[in-house]
N, C-alpha and C. Protein backbone atom coordinates (compact mmCIF):
# COMPACT_ATOMS: atom_id res chain seq x y z
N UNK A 1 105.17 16.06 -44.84
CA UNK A 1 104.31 16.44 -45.96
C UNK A 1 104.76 17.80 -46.49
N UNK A 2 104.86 18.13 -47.64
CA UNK A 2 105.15 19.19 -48.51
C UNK A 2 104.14 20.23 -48.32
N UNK A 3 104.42 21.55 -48.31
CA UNK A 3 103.48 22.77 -48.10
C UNK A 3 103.10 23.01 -49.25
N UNK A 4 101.73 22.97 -50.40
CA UNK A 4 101.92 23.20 -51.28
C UNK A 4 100.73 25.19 -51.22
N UNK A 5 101.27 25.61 -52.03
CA UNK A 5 100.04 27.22 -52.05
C UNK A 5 98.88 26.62 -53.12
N UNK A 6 97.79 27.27 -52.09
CA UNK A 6 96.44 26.73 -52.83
C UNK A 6 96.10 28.04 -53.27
N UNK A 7 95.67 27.89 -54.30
CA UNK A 7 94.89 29.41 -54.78
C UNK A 7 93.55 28.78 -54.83
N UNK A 8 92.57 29.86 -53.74
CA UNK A 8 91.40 29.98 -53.89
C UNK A 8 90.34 30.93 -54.81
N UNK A 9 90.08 30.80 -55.82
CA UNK A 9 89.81 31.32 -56.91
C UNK A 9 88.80 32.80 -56.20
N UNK A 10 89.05 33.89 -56.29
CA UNK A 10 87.83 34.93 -55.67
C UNK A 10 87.29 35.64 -57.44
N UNK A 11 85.73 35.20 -57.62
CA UNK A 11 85.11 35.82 -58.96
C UNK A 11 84.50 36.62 -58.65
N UNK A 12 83.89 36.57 -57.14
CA UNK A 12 83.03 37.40 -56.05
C UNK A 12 81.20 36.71 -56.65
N UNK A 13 81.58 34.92 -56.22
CA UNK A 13 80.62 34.36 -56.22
C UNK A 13 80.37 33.32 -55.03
N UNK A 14 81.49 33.25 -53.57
CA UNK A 14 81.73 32.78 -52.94
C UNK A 14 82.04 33.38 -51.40
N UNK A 15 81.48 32.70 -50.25
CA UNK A 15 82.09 33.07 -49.19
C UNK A 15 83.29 32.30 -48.83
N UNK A 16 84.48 32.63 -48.60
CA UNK A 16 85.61 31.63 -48.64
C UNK A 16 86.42 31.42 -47.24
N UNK A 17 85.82 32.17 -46.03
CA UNK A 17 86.22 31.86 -45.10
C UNK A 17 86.38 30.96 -44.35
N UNK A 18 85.18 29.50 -44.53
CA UNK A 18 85.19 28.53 -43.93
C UNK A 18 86.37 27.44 -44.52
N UNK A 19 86.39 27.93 -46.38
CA UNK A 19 87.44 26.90 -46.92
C UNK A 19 88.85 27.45 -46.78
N UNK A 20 89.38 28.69 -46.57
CA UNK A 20 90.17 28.57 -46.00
C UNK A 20 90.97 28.27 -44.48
N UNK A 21 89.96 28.22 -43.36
CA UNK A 21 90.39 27.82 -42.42
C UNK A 21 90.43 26.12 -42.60
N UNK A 22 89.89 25.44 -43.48
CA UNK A 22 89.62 24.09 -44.26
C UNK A 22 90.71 23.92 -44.11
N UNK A 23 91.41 24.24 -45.21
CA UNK A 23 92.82 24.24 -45.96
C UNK A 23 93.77 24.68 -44.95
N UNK A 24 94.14 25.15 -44.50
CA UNK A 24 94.97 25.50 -42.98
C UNK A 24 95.25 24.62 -42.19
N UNK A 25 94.21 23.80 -41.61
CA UNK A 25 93.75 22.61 -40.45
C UNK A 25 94.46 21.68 -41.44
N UNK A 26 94.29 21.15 -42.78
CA UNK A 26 95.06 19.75 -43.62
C UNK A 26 95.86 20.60 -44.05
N UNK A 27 97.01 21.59 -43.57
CA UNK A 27 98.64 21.77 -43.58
C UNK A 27 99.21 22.45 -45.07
N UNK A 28 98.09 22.78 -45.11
CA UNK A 28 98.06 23.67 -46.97
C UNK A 28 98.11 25.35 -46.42
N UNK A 29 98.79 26.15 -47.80
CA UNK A 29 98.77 27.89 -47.53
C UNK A 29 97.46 28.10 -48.24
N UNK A 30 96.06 28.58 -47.69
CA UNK A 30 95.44 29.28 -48.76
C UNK A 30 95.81 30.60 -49.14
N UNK A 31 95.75 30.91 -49.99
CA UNK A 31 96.06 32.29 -50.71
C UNK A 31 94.74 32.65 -51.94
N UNK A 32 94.12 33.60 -51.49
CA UNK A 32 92.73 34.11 -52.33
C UNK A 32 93.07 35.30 -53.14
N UNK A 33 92.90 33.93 -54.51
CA UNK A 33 93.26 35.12 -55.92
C UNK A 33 92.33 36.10 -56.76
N UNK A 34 92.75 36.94 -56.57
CA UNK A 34 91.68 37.74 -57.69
C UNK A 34 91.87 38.32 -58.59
N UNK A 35 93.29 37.75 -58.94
CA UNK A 35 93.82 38.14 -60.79
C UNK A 35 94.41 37.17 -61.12
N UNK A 36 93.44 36.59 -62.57
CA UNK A 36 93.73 35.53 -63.35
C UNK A 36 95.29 35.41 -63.62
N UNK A 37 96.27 36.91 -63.77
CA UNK A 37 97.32 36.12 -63.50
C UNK A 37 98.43 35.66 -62.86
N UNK A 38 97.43 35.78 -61.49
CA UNK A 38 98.31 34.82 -60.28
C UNK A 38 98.10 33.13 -60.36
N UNK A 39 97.35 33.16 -61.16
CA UNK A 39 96.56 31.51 -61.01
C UNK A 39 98.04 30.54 -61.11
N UNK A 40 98.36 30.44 -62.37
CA UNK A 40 99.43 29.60 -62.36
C UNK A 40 100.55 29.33 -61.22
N UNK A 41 100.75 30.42 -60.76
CA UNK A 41 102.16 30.43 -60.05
C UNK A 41 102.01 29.46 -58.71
N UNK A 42 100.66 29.24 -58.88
CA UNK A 42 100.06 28.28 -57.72
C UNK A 42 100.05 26.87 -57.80
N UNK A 43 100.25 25.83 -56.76
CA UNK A 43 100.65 24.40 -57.22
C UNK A 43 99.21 23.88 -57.28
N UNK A 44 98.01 24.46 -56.70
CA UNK A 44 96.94 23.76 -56.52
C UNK A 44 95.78 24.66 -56.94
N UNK A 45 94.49 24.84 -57.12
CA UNK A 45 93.64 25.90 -57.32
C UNK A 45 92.24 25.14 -57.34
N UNK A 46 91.47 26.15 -56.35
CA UNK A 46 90.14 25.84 -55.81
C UNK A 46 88.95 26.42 -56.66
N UNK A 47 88.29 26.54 -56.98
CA UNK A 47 86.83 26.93 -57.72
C UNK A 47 85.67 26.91 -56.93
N UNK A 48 85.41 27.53 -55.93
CA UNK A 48 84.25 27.57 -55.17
C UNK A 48 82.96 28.30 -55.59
N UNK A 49 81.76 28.37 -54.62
CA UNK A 49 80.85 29.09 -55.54
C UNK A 49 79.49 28.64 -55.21
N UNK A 50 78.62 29.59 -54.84
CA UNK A 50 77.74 29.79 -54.35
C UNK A 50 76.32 30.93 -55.31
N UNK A 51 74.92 30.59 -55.24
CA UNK A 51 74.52 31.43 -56.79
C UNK A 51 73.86 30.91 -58.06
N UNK A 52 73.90 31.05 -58.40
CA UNK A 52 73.10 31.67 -60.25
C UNK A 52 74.42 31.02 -61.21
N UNK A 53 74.09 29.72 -61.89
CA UNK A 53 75.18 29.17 -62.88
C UNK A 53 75.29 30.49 -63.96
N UNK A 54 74.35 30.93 -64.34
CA UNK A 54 74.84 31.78 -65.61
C UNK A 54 75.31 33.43 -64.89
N UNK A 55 75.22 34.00 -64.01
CA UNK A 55 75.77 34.88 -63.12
C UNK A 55 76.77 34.80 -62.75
N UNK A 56 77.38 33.07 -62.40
CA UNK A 56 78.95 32.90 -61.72
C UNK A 56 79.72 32.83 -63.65
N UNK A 57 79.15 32.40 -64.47
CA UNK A 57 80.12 32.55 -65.88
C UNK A 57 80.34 33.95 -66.53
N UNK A 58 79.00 35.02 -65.91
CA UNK A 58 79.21 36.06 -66.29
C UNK A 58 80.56 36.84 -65.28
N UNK A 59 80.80 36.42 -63.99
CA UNK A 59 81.55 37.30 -63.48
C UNK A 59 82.90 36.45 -63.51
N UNK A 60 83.09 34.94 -64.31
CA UNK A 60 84.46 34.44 -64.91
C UNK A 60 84.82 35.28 -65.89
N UNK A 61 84.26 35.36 -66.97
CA UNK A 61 84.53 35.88 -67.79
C UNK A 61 84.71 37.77 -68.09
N UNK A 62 84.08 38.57 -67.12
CA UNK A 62 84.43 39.30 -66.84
C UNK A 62 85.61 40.01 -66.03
N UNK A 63 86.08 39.28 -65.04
CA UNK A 63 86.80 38.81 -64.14
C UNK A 63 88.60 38.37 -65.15
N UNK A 64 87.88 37.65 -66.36
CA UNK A 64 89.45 36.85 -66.90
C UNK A 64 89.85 36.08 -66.23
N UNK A 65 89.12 35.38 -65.55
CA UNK A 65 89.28 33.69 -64.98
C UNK A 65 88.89 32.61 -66.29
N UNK A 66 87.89 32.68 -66.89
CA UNK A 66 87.92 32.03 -67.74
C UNK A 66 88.29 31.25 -68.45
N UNK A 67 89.39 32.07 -69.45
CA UNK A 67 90.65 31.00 -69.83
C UNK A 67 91.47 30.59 -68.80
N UNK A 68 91.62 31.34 -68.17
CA UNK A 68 92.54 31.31 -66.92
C UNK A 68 92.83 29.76 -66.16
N UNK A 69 90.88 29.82 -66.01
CA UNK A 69 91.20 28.29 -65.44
C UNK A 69 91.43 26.94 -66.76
N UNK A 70 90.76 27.26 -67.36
CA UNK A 70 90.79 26.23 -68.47
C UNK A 70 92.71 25.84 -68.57
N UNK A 71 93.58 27.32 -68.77
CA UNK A 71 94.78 27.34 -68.86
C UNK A 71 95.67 26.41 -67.81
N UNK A 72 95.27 26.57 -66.15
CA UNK A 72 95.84 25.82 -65.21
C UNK A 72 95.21 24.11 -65.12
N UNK A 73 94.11 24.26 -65.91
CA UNK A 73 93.58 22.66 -65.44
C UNK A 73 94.67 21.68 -66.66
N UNK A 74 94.96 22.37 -67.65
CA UNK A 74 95.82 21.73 -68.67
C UNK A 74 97.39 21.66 -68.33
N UNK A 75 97.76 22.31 -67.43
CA UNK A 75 98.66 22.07 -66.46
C UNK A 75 99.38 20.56 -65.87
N UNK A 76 97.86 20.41 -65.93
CA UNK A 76 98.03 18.89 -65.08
C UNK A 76 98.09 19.37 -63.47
N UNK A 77 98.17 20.57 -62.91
CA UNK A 77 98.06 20.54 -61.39
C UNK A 77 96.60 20.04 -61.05
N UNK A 78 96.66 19.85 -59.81
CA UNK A 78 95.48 19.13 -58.99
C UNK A 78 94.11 20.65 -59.01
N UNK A 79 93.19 20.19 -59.49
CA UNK A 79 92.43 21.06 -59.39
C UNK A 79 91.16 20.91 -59.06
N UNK A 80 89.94 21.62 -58.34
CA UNK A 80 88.82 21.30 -57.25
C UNK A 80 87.74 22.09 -57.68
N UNK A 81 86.50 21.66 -58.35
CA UNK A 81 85.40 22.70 -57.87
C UNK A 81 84.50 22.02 -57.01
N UNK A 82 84.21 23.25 -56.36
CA UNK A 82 83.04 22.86 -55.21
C UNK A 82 82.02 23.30 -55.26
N UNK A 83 80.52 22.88 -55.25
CA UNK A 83 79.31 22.97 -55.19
C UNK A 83 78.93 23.84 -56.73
N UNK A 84 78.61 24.94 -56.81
CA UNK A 84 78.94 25.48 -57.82
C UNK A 84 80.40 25.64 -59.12
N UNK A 85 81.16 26.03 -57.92
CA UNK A 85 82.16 25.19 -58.97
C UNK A 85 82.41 23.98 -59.45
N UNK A 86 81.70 22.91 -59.05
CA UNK A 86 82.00 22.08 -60.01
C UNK A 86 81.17 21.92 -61.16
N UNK A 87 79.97 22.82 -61.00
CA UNK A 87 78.65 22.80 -61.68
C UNK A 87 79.02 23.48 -62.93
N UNK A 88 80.11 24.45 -62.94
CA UNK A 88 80.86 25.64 -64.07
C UNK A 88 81.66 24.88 -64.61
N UNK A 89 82.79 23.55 -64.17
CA UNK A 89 83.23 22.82 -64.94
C UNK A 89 82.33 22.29 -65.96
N UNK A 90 81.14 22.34 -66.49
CA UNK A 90 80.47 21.30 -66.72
C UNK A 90 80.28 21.92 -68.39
N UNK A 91 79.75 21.01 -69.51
CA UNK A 91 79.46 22.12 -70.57
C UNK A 91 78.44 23.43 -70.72
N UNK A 92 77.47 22.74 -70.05
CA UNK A 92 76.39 23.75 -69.93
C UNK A 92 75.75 23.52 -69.23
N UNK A 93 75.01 24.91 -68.59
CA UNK A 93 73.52 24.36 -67.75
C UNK A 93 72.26 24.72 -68.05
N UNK A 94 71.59 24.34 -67.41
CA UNK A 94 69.58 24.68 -67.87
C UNK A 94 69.39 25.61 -66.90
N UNK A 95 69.77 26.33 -66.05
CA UNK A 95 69.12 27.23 -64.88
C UNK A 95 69.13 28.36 -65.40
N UNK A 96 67.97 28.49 -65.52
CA UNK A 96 67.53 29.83 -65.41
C UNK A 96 67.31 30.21 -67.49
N UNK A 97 68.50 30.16 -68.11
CA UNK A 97 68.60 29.87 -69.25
C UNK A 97 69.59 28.83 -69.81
N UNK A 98 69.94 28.56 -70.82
CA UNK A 98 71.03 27.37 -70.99
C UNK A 98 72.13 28.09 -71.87
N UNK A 99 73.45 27.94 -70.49
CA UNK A 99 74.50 28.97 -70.45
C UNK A 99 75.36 28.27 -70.30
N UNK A 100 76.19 28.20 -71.33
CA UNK A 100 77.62 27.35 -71.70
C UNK A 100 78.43 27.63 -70.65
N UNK A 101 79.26 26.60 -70.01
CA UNK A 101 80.25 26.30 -68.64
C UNK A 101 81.50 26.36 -69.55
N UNK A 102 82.29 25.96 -68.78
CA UNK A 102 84.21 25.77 -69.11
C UNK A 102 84.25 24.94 -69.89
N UNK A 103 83.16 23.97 -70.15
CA UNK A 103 83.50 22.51 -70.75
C UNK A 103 84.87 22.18 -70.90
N UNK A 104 85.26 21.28 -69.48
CA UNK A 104 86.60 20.59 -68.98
C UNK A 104 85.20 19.60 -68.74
N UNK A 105 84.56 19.01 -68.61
CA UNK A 105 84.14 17.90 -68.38
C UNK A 105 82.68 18.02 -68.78
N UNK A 106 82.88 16.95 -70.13
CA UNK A 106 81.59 17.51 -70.91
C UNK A 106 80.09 16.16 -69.85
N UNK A 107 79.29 17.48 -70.50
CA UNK A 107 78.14 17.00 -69.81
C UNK A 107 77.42 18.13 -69.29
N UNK A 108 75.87 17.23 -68.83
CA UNK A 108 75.12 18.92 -68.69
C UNK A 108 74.89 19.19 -66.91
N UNK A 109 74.06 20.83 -66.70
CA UNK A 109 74.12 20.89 -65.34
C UNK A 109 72.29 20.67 -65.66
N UNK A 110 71.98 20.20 -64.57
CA UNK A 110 70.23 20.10 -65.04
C UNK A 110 69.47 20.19 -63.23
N UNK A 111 68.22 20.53 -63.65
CA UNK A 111 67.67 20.47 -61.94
C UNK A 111 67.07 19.47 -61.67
N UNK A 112 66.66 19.09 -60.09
CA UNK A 112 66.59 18.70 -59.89
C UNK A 112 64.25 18.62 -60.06
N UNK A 113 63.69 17.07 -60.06
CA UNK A 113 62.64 16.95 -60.77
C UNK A 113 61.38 17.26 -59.46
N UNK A 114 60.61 18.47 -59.51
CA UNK A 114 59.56 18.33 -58.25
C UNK A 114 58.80 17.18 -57.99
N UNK A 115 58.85 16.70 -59.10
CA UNK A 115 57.95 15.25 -58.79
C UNK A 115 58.62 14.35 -58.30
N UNK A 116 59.93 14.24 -57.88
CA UNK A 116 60.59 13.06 -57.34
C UNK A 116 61.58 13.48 -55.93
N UNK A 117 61.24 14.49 -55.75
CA UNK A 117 62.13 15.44 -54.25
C UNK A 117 61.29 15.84 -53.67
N UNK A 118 61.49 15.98 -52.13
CA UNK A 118 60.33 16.42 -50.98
C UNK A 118 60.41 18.10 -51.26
N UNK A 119 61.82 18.56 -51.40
CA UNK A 119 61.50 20.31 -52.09
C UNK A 119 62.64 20.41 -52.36
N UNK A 120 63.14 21.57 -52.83
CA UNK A 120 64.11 22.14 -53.77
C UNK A 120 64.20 23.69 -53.09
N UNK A 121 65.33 23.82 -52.90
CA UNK A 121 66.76 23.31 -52.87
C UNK A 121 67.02 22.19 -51.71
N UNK A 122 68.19 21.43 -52.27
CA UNK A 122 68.51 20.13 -51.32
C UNK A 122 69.33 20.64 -50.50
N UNK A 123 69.12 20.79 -48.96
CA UNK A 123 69.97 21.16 -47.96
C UNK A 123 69.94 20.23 -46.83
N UNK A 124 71.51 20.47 -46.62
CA UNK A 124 71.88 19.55 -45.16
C UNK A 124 72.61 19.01 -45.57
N UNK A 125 72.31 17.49 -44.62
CA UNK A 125 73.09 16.54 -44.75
C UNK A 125 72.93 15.52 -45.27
N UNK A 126 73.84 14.52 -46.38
CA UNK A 126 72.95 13.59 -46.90
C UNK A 126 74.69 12.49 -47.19
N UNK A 127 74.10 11.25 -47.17
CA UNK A 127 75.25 10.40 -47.83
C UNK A 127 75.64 9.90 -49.32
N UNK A 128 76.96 9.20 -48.99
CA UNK A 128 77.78 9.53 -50.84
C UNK A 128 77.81 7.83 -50.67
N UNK A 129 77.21 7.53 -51.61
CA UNK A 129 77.53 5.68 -52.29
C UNK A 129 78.95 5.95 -53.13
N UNK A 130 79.83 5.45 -52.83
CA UNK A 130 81.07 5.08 -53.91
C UNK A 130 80.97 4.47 -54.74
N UNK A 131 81.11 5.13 -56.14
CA UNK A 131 81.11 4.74 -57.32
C UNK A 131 81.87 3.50 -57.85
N UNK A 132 82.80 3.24 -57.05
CA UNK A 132 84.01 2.36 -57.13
C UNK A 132 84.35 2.06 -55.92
N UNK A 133 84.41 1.09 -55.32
CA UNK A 133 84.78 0.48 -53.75
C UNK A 133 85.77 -0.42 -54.19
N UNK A 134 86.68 0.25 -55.31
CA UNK A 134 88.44 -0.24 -54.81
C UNK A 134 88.92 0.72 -54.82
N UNK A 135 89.28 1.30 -53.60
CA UNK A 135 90.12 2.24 -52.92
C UNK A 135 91.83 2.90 -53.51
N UNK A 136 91.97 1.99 -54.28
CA UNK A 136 93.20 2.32 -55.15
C UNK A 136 92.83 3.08 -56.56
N UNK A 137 91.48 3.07 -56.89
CA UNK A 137 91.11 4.04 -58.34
C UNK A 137 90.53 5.01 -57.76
N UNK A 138 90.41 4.94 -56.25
CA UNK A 138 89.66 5.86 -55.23
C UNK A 138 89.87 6.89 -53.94
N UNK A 139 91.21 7.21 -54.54
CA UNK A 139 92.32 7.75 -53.51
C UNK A 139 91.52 8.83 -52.61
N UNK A 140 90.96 9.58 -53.68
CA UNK A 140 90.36 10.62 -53.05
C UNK A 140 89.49 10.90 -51.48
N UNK A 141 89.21 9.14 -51.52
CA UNK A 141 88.40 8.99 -50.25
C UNK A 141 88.80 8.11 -49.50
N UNK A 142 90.23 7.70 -49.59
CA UNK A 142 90.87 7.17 -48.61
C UNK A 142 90.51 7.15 -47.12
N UNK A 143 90.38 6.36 -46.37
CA UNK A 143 89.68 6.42 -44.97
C UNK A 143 88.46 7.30 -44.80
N UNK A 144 87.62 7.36 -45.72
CA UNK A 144 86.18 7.73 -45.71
C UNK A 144 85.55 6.85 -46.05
N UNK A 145 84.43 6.52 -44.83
CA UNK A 145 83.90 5.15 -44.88
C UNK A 145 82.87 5.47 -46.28
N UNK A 146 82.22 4.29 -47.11
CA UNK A 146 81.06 4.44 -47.35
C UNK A 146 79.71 5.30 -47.19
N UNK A 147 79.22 5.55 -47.33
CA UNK A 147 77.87 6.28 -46.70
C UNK A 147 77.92 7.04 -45.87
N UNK A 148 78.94 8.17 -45.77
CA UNK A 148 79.53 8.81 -44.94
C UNK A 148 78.89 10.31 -45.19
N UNK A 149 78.44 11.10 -44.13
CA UNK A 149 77.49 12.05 -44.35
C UNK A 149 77.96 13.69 -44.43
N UNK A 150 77.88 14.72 -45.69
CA UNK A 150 78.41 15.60 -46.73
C UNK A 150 77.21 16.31 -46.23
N UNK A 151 77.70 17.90 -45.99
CA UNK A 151 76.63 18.80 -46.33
C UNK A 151 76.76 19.68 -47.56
N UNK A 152 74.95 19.15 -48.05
CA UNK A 152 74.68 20.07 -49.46
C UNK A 152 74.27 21.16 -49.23
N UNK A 153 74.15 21.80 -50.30
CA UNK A 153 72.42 22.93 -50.64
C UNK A 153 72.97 23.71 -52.15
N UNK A 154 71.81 22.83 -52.41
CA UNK A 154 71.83 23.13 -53.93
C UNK A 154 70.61 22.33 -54.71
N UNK A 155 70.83 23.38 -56.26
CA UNK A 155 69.32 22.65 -56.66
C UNK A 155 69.09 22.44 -57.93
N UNK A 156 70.56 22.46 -58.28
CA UNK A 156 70.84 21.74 -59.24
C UNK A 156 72.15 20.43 -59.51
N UNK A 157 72.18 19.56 -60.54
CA UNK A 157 73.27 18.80 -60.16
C UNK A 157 74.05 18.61 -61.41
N UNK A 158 75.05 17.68 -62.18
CA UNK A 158 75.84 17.60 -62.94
C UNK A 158 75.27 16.25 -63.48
N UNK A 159 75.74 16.15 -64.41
CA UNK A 159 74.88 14.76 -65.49
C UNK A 159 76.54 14.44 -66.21
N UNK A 160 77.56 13.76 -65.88
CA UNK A 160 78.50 14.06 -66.94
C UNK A 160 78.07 12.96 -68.00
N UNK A 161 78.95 12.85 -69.09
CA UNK A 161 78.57 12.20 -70.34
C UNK A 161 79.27 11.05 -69.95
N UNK A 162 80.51 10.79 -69.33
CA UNK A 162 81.02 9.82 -69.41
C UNK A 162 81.50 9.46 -67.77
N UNK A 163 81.08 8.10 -67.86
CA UNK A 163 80.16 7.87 -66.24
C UNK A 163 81.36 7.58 -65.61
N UNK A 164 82.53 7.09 -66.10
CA UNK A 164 83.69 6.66 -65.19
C UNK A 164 84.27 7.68 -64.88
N UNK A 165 83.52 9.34 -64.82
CA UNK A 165 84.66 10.39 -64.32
C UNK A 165 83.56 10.47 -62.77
N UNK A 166 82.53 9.67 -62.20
CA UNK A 166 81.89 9.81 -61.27
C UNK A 166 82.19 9.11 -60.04
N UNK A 167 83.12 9.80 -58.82
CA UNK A 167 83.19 9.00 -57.62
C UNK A 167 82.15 8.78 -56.67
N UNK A 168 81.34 9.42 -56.64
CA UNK A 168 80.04 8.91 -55.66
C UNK A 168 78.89 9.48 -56.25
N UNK A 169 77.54 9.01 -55.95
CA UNK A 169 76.14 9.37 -55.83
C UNK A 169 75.77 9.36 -54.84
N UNK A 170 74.79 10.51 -55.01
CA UNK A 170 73.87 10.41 -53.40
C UNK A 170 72.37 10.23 -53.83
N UNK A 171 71.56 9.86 -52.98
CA UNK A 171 69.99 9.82 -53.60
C UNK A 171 69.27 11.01 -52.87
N UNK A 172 67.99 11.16 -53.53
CA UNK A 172 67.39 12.71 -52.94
C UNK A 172 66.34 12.33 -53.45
N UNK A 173 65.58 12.25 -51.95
CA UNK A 173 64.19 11.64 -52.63
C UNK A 173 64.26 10.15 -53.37
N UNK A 174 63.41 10.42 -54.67
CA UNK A 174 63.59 9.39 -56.06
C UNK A 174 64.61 9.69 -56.33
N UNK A 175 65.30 10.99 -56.71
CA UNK A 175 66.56 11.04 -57.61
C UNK A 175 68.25 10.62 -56.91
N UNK A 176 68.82 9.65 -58.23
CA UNK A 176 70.28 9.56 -57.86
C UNK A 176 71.03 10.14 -58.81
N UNK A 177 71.95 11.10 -58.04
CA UNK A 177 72.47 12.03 -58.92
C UNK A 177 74.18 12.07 -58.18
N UNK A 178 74.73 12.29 -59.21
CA UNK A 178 76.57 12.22 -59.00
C UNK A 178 76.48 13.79 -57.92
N UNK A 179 77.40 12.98 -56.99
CA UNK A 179 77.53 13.70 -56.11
C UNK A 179 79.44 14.59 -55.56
N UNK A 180 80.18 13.89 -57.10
CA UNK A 180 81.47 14.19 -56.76
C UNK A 180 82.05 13.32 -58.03
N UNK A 181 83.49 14.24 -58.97
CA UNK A 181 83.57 13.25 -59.51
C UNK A 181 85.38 13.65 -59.88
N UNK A 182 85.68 12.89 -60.79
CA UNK A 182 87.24 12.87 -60.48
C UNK A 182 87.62 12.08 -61.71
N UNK A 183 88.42 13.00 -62.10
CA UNK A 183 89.19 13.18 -63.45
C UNK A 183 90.39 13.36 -63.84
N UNK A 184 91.76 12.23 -63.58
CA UNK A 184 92.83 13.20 -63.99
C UNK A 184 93.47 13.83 -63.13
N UNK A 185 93.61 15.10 -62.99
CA UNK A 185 93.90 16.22 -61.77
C UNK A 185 92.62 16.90 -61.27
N UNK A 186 91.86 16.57 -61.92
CA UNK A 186 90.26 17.67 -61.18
C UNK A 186 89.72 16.76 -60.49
N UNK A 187 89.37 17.18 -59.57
CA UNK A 187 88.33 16.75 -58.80
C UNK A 187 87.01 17.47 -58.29
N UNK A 188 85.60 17.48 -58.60
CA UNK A 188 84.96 18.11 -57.75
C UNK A 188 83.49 17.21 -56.96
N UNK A 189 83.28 18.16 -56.09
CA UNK A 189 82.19 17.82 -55.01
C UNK A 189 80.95 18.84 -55.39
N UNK A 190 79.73 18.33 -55.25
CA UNK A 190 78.48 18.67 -55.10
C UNK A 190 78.69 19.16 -53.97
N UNK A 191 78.76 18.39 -52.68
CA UNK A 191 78.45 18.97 -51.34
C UNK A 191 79.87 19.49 -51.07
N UNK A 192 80.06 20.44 -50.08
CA UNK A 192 81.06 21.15 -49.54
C UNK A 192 81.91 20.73 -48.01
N UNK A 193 83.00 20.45 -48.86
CA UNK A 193 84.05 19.22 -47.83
C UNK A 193 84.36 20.27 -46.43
N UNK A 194 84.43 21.52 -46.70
CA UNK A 194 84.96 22.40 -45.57
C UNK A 194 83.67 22.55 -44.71
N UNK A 195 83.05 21.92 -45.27
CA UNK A 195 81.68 22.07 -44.22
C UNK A 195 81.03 21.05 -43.75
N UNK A 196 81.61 19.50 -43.55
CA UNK A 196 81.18 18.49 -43.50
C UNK A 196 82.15 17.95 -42.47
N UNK A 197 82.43 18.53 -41.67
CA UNK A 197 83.60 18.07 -40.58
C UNK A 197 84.59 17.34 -41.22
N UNK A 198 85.28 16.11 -40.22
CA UNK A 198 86.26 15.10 -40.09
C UNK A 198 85.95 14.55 -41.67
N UNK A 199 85.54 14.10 -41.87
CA UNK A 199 84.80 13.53 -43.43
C UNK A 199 85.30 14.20 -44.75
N UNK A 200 84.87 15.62 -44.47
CA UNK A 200 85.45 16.89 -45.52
C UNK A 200 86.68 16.92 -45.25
N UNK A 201 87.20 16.73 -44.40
CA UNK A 201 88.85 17.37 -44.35
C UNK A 201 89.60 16.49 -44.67
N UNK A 202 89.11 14.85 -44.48
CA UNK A 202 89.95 14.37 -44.88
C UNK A 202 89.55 13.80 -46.66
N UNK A 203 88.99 14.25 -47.16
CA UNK A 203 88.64 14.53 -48.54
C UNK A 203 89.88 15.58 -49.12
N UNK A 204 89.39 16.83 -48.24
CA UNK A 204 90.60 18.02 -48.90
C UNK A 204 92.18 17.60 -48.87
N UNK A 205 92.49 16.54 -47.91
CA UNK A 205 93.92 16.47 -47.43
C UNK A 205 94.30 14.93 -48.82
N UNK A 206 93.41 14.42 -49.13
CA UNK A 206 93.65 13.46 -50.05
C UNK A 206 93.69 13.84 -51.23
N UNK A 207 93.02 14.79 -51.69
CA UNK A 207 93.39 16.06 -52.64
C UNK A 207 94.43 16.79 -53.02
N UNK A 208 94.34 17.37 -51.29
CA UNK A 208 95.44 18.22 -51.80
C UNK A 208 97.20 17.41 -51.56
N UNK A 209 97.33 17.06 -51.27
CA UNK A 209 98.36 15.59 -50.91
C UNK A 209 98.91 15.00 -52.42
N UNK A 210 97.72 15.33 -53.12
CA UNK A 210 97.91 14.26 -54.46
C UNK A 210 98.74 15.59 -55.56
């Protein structure tokens, strides 16, 4: 297998220690960037993120990640947000106020409904229904069974506009909401693969592989 350098995006909205020992264990270099213009020189690039949707766009754009990422996802390299980051791919969100995202994958970020969840924020552990159970439009989850169990926490989710960029749902409570979705070269997760054992890693290694 090829060594490829992952750039782990640092906006200083993330703890990134667990995803880089992630990335280490499935045979990848992490390398944690914190100037937009190291991004490119990298074959792969992570978007993590933890927080306040309109707080993590204020410190992209302050930061000069911004275009930055928009610039590498047009690349065509393989690219990842996680939990929050994938929530910043999105056009916009409702938290807190309604604060325009990267829009790379249009659609909105919205919360989750008190009347249909036991409470808010959704934490732990919970399982992913595959959007598609033919494994060949579904690389990403290659030898990950079905209903295979992801830890969340979060309390809001992604709505995209166009439903075939969605690889799994999970349910919460009443609500079923996309739980991961995959586009092209992007891919992202609601729940956090570096934190979901055997399951997560071999998510990241089908990723990053590709």
């Amino acid at each position: 297998m090829s060594i490829n350098s992952v750039a782990i995006i640092d906006y200083q909205m993330s703890n990134m220690y667990s995803l880089k020992n992630a990335i280490r264990t499935v045979g990848h270099i992490p390398k944690i960037v914190s100037n937009p213009n190291e991004l490119l020189k990298n074959d792969i690039a992570i978007l993590p993120g933890v927080g306040a949707y309109p707080e993590a766009v204020k410190h992209l754009k302050n930061l000069y990640f911004f275009d930055s990422i928009i610039e590498f996802v047009k690349t065509g390299k393989p690219f990842i947000g996680i939990c929050l980051g994938l929530q910043l791919l999105f056009s916009k969100s409702l938290e807190f106020e309604e604060t325009e995202g990267l829009n790379i994958i249009k659609g909105d970020v919205v919360g989750f409904n008190n009347n249909l969840v036991e409470r808010i924020p959704h934490i732990g552990w919970n399982s992913i229904d595959l959007a598609d159970q033919n494994y060949s439009r579904n690389k990403l989850f290659n030898n990950v069974k079905n209903n295979s169990f992801f830890y969340f926490i979060h309390s809001y989710y992604v709505k995209p506009e166009d439903k075939t960029v969605i690889s799994t749902y999970t349910r919460y409570g009443k609500e079923y909401f996309t739980s991961s979705i995959c586009n092209n070269n992007i891919l992202g997760t609601q729940f956090h693969p570096e934190k979901s054992g055997a399951e997560g890693l071999k998510i990241l290694e089908n990723f990053l592989k590709s």
